[in-house]
PDB file of N, CA and C in Angstrom:
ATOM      1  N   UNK A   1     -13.805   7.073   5.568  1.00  0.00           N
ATOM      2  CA  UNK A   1     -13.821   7.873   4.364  1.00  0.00           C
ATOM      3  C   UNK A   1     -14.961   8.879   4.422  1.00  0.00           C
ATOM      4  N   UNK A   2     -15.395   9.200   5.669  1.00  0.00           N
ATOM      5  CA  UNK A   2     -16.448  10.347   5.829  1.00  0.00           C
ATOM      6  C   UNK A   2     -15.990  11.645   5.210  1.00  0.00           C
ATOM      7  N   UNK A   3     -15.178  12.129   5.469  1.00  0.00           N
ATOM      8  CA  UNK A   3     -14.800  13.716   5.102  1.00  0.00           C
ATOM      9  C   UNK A   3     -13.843  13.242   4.106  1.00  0.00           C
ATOM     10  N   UNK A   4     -14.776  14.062   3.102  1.00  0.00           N
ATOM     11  CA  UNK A   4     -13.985  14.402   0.999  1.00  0.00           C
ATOM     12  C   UNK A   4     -12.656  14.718   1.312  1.00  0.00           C
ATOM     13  N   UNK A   5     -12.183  16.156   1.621  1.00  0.00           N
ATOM     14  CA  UNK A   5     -11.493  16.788   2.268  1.00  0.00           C
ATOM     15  C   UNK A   5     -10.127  16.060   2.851  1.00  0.00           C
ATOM     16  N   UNK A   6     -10.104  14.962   3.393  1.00  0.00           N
ATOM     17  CA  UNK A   6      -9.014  14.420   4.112  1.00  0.00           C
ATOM     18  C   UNK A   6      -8.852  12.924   3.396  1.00  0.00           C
ATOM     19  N   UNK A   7      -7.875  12.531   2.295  1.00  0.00           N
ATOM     20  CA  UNK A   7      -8.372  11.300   1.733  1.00  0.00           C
ATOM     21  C   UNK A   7      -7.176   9.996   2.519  1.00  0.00           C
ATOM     22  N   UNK A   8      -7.133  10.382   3.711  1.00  0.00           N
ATOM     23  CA  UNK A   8      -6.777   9.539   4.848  1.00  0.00           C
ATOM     24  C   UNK A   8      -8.075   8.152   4.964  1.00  0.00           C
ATOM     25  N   UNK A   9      -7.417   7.244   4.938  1.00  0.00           N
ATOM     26  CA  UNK A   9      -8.753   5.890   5.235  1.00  0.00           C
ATOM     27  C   UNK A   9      -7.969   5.060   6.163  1.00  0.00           C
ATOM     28  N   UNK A  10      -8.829   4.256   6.650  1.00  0.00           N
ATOM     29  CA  UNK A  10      -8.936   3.468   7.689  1.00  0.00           C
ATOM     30  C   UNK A  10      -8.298   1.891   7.876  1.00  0.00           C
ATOM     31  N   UNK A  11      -7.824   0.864   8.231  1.00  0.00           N
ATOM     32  CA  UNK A  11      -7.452  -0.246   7.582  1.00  0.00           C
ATOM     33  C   UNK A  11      -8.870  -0.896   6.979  1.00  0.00           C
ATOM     34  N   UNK A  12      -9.673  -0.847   7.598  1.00  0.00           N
ATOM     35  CA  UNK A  12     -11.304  -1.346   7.793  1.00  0.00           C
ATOM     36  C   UNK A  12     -11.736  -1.006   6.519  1.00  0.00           C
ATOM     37  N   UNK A  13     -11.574   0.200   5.868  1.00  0.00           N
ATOM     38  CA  UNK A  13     -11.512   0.895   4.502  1.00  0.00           C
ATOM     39  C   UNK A  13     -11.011   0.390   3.426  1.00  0.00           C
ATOM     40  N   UNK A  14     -10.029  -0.352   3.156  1.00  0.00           N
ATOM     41  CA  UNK A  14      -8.900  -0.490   2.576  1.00  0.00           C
ATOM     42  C   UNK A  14      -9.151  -2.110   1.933  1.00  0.00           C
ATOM     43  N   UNK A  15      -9.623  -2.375   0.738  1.00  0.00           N
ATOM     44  CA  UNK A  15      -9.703  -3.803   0.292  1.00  0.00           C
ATOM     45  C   UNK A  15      -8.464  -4.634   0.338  1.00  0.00           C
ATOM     46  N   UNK A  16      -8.527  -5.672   0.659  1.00  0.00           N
ATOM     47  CA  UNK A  16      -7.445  -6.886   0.966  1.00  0.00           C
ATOM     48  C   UNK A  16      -5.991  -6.002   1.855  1.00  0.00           C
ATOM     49  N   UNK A  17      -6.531  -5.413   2.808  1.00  0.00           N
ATOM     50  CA  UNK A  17      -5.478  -4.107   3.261  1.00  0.00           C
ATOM     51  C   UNK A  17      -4.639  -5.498   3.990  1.00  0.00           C
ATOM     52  N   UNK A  18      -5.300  -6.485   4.689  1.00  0.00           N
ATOM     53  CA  UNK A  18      -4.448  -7.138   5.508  1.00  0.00           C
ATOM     54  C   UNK A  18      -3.301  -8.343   4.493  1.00  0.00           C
ATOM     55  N   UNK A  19      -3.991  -8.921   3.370  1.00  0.00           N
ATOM     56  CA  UNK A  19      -2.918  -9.469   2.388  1.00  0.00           C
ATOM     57  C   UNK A  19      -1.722  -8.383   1.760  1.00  0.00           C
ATOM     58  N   UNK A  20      -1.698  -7.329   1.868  1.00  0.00           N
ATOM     59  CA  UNK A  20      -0.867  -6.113   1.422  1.00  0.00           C
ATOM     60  C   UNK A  20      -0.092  -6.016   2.791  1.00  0.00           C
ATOM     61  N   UNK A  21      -0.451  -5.742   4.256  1.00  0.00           N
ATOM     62  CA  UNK A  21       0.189  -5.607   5.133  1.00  0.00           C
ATOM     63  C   UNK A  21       1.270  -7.129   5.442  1.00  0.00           C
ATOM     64  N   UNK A  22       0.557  -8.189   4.998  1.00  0.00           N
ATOM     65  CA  UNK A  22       1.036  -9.449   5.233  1.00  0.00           C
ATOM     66  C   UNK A  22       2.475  -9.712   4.676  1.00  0.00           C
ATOM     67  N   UNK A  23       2.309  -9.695   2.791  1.00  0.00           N
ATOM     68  CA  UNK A  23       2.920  -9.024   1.817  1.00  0.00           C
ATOM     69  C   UNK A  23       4.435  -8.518   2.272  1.00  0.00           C
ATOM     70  N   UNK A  24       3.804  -7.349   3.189  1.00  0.00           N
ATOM     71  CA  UNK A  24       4.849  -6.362   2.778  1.00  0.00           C
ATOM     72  C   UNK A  24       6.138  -6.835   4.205  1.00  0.00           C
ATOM     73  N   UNK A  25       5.393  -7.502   5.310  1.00  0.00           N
ATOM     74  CA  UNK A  25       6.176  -8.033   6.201  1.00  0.00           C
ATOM     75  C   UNK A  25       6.852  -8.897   5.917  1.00  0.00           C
ATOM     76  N   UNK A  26       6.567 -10.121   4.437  1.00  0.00           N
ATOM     77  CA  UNK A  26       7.340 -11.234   4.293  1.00  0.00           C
ATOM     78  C   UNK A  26       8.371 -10.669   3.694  1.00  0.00           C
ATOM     79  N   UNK A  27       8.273  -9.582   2.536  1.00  0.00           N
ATOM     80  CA  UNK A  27       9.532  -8.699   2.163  1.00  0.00           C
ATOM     81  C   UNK A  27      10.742  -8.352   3.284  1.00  0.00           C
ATOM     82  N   UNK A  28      10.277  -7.457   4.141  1.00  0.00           N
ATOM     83  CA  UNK A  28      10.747  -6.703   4.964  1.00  0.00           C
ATOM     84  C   UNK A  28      10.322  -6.095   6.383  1.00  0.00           C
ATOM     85  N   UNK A  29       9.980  -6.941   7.600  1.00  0.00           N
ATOM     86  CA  UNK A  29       9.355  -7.046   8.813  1.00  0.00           C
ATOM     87  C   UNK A  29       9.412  -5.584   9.600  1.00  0.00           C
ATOM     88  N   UNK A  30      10.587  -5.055   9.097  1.00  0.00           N
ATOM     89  CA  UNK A  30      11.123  -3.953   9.456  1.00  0.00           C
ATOM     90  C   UNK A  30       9.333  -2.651   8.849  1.00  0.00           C
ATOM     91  N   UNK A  31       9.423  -2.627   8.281  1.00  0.00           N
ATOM     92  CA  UNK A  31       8.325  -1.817   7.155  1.00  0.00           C
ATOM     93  C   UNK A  31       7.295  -2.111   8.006  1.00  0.00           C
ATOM     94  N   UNK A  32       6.773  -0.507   8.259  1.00  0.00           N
ATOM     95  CA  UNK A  32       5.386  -0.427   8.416  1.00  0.00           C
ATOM     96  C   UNK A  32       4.240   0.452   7.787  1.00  0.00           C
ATOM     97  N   UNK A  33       3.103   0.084   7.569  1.00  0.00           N
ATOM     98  CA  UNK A  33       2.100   1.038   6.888  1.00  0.00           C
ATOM     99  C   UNK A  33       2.138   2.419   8.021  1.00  0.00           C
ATOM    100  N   UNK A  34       2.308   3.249   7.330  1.00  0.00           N
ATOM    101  CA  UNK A  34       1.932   4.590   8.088  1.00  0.00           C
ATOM    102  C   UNK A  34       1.028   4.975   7.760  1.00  0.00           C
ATOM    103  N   UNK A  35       0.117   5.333   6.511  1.00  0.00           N
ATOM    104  CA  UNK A  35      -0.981   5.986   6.298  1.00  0.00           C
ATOM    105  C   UNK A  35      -1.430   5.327   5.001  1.00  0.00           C
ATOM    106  N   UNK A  36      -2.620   5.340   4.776  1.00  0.00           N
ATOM    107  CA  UNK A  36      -3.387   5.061   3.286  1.00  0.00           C
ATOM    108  C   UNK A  36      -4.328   6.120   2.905  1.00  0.00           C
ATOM    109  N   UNK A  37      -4.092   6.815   1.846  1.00  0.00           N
ATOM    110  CA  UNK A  37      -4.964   7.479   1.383  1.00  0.00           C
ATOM    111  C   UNK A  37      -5.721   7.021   0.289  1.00  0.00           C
ATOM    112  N   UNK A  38      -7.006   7.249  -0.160  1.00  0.00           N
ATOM    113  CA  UNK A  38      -8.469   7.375  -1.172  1.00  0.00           C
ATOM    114  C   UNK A  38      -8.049   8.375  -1.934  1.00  0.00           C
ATOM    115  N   UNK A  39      -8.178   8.214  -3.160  1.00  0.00           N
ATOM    116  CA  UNK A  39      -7.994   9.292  -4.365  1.00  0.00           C
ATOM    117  C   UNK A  39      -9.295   8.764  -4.784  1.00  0.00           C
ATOM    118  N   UNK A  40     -10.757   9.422  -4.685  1.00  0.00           N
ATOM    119  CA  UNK A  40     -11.915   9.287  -4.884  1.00  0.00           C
ATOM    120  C   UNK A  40     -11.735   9.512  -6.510  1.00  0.00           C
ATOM    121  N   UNK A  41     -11.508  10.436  -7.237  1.00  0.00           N
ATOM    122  CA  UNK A  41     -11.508  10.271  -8.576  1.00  0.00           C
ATOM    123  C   UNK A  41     -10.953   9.517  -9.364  1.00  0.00           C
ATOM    124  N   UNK A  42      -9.700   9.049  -9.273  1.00  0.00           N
ATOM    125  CA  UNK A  42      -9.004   8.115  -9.787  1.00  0.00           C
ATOM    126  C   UNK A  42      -9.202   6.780  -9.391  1.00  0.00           C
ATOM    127  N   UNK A  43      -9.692   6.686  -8.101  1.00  0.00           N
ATOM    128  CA  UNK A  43      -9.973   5.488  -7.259  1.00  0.00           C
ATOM    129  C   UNK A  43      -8.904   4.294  -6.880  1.00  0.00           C
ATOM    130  N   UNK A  44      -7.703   5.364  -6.927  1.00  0.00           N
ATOM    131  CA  UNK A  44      -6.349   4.933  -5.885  1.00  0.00           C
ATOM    132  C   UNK A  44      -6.080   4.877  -4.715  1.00  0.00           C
ATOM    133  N   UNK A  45      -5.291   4.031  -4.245  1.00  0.00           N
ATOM    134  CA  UNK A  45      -5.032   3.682  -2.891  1.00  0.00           C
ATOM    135  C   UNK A  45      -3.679   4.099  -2.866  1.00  0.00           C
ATOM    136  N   UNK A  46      -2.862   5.200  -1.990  1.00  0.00           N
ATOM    137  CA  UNK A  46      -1.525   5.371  -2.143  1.00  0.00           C
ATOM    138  C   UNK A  46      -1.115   5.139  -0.450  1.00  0.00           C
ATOM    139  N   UNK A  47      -0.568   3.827  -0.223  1.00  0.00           N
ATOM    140  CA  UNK A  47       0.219   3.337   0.986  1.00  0.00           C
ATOM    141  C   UNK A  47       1.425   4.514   0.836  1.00  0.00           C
ATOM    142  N   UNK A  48       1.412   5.075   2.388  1.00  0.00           N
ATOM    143  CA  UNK A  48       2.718   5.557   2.803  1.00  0.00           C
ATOM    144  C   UNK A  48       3.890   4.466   3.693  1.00  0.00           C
ATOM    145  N   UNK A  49       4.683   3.920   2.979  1.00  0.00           N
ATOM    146  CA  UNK A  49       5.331   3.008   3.961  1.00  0.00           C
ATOM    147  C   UNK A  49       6.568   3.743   4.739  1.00  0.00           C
ATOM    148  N   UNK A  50       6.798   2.936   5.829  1.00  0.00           N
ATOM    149  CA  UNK A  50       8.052   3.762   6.756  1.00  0.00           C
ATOM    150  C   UNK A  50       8.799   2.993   7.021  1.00  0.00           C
ATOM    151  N   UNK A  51      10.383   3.030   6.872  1.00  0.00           N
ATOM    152  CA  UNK A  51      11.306   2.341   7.333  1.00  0.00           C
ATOM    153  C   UNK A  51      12.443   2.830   7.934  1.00  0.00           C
ATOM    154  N   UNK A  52      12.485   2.737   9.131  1.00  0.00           N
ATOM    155  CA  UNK A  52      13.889   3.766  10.139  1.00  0.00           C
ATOM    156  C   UNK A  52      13.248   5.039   9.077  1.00  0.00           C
ATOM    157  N   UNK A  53      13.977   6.140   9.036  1.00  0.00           N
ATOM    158  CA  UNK A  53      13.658   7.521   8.186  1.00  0.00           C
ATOM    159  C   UNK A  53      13.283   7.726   7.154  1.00  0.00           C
ATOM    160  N   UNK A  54      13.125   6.849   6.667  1.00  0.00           N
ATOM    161  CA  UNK A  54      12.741   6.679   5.225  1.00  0.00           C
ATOM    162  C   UNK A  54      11.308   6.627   4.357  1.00  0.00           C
ATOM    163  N   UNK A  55      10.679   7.274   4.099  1.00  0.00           N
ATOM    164  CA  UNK A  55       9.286   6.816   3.235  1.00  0.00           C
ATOM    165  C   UNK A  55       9.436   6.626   1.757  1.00  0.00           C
ATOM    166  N   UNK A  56       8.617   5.635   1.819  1.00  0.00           N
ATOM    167  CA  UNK A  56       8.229   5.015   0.227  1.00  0.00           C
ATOM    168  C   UNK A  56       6.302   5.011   0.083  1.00  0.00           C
ATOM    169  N   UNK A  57       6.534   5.288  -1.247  1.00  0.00           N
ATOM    170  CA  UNK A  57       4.745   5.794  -1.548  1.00  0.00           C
ATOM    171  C   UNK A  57       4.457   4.546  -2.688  1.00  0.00           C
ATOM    172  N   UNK A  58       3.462   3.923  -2.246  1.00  0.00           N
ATOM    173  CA  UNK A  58       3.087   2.696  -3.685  1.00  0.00           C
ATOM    174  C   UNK A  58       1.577   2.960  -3.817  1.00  0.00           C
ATOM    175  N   UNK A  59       1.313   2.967  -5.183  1.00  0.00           N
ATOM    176  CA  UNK A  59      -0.312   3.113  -5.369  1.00  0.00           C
ATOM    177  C   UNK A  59      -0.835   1.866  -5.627  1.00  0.00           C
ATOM    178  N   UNK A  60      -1.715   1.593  -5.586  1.00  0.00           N
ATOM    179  CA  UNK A  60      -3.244   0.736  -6.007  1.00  0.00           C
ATOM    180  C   UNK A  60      -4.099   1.391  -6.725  1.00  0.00           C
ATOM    181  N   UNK A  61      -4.689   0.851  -7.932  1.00  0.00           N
ATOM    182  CA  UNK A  61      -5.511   0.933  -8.305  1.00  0.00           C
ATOM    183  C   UNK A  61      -6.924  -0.068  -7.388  1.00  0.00           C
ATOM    184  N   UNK A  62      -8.062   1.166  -6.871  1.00  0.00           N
ATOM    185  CA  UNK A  62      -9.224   0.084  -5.947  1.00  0.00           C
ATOM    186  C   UNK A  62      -9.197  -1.308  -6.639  1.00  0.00           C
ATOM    187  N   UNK A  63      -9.437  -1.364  -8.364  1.00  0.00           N
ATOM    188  CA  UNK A  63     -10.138  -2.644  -8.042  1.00  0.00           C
ATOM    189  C   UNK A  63      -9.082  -3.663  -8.476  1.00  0.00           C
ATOM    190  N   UNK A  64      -7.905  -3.585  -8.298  1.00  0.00           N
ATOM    191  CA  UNK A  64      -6.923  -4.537  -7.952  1.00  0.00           C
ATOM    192  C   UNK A  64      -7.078  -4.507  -6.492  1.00  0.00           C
ATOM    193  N   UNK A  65      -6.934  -3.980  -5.842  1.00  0.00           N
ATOM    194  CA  UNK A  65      -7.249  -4.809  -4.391  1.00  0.00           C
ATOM    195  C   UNK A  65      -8.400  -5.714  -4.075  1.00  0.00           C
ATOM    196  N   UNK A  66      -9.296  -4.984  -4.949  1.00  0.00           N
ATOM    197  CA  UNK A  66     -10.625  -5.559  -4.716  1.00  0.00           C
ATOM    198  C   UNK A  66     -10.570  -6.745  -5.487  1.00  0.00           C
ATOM    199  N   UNK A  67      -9.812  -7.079  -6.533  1.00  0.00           N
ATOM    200  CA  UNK A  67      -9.150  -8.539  -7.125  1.00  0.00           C
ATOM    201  C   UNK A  67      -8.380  -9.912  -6.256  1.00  0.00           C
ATOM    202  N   UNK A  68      -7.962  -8.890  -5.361  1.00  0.00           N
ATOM    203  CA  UNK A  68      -6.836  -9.711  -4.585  1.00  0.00           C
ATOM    204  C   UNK A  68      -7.631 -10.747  -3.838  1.00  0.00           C
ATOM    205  N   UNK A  69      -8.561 -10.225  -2.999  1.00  0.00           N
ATOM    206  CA  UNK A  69      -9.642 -11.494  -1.999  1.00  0.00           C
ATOM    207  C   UNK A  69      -9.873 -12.498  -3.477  1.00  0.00           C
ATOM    208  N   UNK A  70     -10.605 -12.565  -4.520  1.00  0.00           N
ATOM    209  CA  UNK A  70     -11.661 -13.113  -5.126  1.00  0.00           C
ATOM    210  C   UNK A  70     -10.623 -14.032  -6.062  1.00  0.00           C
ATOM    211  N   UNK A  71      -9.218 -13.475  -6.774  1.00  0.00           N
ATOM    212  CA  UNK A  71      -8.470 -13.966  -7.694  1.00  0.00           C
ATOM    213  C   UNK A  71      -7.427 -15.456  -7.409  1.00  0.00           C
ATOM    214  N   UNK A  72      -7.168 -14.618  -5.853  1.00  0.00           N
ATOM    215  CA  UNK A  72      -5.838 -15.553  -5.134  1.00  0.00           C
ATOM    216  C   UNK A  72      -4.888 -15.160  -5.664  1.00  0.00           C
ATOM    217  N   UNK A  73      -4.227 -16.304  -5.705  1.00  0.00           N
ATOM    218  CA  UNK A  73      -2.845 -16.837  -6.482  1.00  0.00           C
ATOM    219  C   UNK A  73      -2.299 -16.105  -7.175  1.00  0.00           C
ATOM    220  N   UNK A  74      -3.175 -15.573  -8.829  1.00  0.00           N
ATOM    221  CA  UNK A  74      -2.341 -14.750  -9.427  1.00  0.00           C
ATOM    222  C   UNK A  74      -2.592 -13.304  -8.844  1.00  0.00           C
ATOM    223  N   UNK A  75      -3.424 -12.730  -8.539  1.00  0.00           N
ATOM    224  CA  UNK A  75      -3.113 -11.312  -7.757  1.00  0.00           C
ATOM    225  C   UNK A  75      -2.387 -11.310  -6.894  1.00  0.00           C
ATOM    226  N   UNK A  76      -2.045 -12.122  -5.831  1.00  0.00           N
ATOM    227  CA  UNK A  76      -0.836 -12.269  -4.901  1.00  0.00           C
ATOM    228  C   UNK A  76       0.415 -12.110  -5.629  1.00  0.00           C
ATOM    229  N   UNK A  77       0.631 -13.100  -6.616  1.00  0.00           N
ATOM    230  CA  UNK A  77       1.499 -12.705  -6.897  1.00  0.00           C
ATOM    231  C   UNK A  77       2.501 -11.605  -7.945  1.00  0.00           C
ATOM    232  N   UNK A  78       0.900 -11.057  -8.521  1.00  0.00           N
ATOM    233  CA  UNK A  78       1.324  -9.719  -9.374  1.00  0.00           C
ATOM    234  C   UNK A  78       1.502  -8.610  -8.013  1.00  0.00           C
ATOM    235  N   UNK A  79       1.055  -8.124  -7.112  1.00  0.00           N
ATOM    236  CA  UNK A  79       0.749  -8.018  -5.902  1.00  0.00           C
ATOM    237  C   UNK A  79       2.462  -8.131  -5.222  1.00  0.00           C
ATOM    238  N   UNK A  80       2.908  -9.428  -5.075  1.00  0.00           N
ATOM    239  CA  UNK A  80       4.380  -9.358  -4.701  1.00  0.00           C
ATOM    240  C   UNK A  80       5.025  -8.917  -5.408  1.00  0.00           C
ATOM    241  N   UNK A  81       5.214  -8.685  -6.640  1.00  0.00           N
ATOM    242  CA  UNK A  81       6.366  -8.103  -7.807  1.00  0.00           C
ATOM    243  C   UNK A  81       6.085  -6.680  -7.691  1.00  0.00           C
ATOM    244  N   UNK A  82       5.186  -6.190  -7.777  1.00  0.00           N
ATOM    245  CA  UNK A  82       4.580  -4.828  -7.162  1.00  0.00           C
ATOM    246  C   UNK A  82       5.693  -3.926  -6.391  1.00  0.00           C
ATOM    247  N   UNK A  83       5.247  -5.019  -5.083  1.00  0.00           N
ATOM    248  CA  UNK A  83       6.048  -3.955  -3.547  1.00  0.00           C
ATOM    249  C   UNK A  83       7.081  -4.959  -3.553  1.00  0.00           C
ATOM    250  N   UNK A  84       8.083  -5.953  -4.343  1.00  0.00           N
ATOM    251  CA  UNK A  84       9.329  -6.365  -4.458  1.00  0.00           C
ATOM    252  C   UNK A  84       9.841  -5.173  -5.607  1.00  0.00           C
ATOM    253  N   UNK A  85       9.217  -4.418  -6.368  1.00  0.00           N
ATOM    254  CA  UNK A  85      10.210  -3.283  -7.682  1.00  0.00           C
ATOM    255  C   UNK A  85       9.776  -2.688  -6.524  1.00  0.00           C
ATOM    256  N   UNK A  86       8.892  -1.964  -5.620  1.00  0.00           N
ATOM    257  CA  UNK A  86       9.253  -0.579  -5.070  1.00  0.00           C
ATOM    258  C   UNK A  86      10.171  -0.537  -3.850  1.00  0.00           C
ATOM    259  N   UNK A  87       9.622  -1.322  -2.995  1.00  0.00           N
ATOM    260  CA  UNK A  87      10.601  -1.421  -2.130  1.00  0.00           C
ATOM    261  C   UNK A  87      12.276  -2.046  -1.837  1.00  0.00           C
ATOM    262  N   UNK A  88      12.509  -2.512  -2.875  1.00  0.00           N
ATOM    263  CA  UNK A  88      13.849  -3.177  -3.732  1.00  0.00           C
ATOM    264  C   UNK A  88      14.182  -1.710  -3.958  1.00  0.00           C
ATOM    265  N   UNK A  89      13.520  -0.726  -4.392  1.00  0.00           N
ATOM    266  CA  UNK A  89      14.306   0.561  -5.314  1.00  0.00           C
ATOM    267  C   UNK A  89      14.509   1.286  -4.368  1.00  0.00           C
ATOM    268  N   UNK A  90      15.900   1.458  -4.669  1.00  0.00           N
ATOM    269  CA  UNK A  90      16.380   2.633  -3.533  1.00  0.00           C
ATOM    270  C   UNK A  90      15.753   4.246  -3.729  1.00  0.00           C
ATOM    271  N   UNK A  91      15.429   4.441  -5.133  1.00  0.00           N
ATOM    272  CA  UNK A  91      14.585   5.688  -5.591  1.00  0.00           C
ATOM    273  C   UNK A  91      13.625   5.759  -4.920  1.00  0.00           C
ATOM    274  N   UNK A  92      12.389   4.805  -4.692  1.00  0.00           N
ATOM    275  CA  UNK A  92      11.772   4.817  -3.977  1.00  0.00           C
ATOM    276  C   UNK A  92      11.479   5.939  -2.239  1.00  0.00           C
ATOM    277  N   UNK A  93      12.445   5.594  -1.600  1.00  0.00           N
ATOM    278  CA  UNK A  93      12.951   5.882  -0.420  1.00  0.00           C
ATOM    279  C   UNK A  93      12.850   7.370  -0.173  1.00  0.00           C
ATOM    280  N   UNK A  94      12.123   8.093   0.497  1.00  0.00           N
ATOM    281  CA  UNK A  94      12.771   9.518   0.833  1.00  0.00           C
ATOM    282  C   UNK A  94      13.181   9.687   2.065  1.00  0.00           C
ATOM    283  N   UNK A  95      13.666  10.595   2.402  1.00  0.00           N
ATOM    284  CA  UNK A  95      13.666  10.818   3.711  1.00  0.00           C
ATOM    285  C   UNK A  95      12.329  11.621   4.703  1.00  0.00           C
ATOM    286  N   UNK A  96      12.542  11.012   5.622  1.00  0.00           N
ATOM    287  CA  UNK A  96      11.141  11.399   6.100  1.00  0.00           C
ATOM    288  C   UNK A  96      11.253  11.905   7.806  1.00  0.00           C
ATOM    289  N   UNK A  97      10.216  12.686   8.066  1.00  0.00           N
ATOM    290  CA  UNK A  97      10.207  13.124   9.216  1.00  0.00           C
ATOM    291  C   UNK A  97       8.905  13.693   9.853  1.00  0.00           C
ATOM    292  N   UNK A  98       8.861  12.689  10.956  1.00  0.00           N
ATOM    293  CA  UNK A  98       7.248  12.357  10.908  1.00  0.00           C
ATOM    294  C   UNK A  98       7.165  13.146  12.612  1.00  0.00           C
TER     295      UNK A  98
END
């Protein structure tokens, strides 16, 4: 998260990034994280996910992730209902071309 300018971050960056990646494989194995961006003012996390051609965008608010290590149980599973309504929604989906 060095450069303002590019709000691209890192997995290393990214609070409970690996329970979200975990998450999103028990859904759908197929799905992969393509990019995470930092919205420094709002202090959102917006996952770009990819599936065959398709992208889907889900936000975070930081300190729900930052909930997820410390809470467990129930952030996991507000956390699964989350990316089960987005990625369940076919709206979701664009087409993409990377």
């Amino acid at each position: 998260m060095d450069d303002p300018d590019d709000p691209v971050v890192e997995e290393k960056d990214v609070p409970s990034f690996n329970i979200i990646e975990e998450k999103i494989k028990a859904i759908d194995n197929t799905i992969i994280i393509y990019r995470v961006y930092y919205f420094f003012n709002s202090r959102i996390f917006r996952f770009q996910l990819i599936k065959k051609d398709k992208m889907c965008m889900i936000e975070f608010p930081r300190n729900f992730l930052e909930s997820l290590s410390k809470d467990g149980t129930s952030s996991e599973h507000q956390l699964l209902r989350i990316l089960d309504l987005n990625i369940e929604n076919a709206d979701c989906w664009n087409d993409f071309e990377g």
